[in-house]
Protein backbone atom coordinates (compact mmCIF):
# COMPACT_ATOMS: atom_id res chain seq x y z
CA UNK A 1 7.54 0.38 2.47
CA UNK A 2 10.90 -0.73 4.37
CA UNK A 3 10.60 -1.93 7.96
CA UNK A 4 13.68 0.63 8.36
CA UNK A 5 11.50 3.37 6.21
CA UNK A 6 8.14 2.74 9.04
CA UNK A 7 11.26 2.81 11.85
CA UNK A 8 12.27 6.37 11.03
CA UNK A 9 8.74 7.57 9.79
CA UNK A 10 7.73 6.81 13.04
CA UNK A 11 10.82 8.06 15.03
CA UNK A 12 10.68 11.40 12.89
CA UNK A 13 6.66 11.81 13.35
CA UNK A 14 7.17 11.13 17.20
CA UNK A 15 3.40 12.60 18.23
CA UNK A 16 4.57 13.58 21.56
CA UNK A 17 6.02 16.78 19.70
CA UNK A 18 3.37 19.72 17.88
CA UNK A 19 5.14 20.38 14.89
CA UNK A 20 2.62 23.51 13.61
CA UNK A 21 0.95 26.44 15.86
CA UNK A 22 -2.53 25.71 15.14
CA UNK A 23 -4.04 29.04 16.13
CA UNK A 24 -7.80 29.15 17.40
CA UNK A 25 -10.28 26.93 17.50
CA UNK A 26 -13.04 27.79 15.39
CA UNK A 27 -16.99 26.47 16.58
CA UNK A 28 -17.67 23.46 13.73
CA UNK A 29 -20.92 25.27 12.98
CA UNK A 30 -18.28 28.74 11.72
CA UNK A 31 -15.55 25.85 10.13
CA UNK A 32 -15.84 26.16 6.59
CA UNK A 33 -12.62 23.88 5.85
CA UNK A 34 -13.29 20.07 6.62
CA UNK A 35 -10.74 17.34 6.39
CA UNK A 36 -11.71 13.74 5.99
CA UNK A 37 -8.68 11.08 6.09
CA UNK A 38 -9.47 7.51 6.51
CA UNK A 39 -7.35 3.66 5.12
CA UNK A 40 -9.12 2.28 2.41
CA UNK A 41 -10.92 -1.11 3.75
CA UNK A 42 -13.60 -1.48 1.39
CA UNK A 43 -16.79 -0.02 -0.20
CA UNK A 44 -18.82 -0.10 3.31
CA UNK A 45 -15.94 2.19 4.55
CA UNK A 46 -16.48 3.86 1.35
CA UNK A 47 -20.17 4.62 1.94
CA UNK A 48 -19.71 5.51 5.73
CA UNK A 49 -17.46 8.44 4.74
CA UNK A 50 -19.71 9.58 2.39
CA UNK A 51 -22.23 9.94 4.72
CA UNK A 52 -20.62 11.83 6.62
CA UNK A 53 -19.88 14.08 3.91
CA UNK A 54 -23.27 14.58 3.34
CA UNK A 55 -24.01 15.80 7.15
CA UNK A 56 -21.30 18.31 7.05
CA UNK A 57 -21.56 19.81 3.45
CA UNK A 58 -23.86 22.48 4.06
CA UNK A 59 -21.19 25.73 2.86
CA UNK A 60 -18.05 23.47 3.58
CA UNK A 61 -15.24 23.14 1.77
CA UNK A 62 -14.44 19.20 2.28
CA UNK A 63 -11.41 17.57 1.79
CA UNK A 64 -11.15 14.01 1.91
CA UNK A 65 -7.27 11.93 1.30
CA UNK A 66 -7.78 7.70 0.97
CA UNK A 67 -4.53 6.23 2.05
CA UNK A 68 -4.47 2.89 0.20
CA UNK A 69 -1.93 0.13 2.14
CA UNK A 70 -1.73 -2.12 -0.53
CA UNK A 71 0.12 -2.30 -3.61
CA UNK A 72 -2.49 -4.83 -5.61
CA UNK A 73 -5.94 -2.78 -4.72
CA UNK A 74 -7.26 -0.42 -6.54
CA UNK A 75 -9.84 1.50 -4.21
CA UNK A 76 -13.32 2.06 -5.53
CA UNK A 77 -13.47 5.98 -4.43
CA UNK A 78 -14.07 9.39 -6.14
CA UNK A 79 -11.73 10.89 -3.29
CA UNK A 80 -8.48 11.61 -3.67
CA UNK A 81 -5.58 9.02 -2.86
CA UNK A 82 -2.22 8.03 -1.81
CA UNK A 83 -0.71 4.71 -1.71
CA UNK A 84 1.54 2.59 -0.16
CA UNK A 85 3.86 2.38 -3.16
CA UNK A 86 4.20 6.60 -2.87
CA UNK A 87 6.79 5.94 0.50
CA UNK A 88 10.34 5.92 -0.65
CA UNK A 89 12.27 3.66 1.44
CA UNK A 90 13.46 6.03 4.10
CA UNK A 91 9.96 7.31 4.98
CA UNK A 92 9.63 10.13 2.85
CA UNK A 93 5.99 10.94 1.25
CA UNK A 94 6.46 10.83 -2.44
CA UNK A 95 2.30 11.94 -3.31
CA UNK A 96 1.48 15.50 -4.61
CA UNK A 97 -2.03 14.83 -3.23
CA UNK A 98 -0.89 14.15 -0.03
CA UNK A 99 1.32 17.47 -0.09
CA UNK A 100 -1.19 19.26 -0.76
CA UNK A 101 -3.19 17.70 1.92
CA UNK A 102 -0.27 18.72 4.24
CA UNK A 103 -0.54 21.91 3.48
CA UNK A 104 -4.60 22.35 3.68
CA UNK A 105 -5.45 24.33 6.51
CA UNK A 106 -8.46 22.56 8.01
CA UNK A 107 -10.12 24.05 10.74
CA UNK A 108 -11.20 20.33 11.80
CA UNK A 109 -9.75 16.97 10.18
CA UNK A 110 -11.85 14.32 11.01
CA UNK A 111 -9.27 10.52 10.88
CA UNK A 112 -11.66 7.68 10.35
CA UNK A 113 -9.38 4.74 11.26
CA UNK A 114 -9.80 2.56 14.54
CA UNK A 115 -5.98 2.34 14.30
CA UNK A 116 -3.64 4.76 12.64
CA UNK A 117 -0.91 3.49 11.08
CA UNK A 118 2.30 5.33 10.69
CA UNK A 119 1.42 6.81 7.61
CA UNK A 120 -1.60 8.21 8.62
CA UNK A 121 0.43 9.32 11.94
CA UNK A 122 2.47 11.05 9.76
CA UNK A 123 -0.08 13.24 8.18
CA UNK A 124 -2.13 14.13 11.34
CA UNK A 125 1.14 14.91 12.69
CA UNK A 126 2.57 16.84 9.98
CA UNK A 127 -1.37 18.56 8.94
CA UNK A 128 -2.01 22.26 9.52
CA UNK A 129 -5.19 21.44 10.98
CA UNK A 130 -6.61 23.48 14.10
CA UNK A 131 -8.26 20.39 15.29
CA UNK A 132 -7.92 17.11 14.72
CA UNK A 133 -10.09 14.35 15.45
CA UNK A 134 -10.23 10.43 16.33
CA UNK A 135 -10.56 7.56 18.47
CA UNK A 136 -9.08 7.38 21.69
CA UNK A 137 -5.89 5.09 21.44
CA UNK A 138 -3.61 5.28 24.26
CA UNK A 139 -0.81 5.42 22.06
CA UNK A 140 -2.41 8.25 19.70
CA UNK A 141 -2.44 10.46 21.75
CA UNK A 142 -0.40 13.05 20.46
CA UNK A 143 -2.07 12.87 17.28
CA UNK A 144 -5.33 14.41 18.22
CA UNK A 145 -6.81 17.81 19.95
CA UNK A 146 -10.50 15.92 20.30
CA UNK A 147 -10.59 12.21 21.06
CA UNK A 148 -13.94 10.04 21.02
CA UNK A 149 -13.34 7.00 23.33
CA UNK A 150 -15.80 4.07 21.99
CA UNK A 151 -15.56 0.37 21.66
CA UNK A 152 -14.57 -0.46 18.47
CA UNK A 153 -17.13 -2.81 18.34
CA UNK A 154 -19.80 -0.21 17.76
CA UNK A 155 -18.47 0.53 14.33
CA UNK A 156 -17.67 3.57 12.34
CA UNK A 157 -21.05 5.10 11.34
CA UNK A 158 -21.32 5.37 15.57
CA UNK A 159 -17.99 6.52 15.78
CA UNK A 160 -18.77 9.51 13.06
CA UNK A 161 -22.30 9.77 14.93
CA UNK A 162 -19.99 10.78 18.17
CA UNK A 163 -17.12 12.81 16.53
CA UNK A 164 -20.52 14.58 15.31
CA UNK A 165 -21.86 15.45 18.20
CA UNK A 166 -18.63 16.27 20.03
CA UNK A 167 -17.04 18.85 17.76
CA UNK A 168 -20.78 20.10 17.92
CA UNK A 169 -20.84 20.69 21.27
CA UNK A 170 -17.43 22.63 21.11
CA UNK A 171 -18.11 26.49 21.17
């Protein structure tokens, strides 16, 4: 993607601005609609979100979108994926599995990144979720109803141990 194409992804997806009504929060232990988006980094990352798939399963409907930054990688995942070579040059999302992402309506969508980029901006922004997840970033925060403030250092099996036991806790 075009410097000038992350330029106006970014000034369109400005997360200071709630593009969607998200409607009421359901308690995670009701939520039967899960979404799961993470930036493919390897298979550790790999196994760490499949984890937490297996905590959450239990009568879920899970969703889970790999955004893959680089053109020469082919991601080891069974999960669904978009990559960077699906951004036209202004921006625009060119992925039929990230549309249909979009257009999921996840009662919780859980971003597993320590740093979104502007892609993945774009979709929390964009997604019809009710509530969306991640870690605390001063500048993210537009993108998220529930932020988990961690150092990064502790990793993302503790981060997923905390988003866990947050959205838990919400009733």
């Amino acid at each position: 993607m075009s410097i000038i194409g992350k330029k106006i992804l970014s000034i369109i997806n400005n997360s200071s601005k709630d593009k969607t009504n998200r409607g009421d929060l359901t308690p995670f232990e009701e939520a039967r609609h899960i979404g799961i988006l993470y930036t493919w980094e390897g298979v550790q990352k790999e196994q760490a979100v499949q984890n937490l798939i297996e905590k959450i399963q239990e009568e879920r409907e899970i969703t889970t979108l790999c955004y893959n930054p680089d053109k020469k990688t082919i991601p080891e995942t069974n999960h669904l994926v978009f990559g960077v070579h699906e951004l036209s040059i202004l921006g625009k999302i060119k992925s039929e599995v990230a549309d249909q992402f979009l257009k999921s309506r996840f009662d919780y969508l859980f971003h597993l990144d320590f740093e979104p980029s502007e892609i993945t901006g774009s979709l929390l922004i964009n997604s019809k979720a009710k509530c969306r997840i991640g870690l605390h970033v001063d500048e993210s925060e537009g993108l998220y109803e529930l932020m988990i403030g961690i150092n990064k250092s502790a990793g993302l099996d503790n981060l997923i141990e905390q988003m866990l036991l947050y959205v838990n806790a919400l009733k």
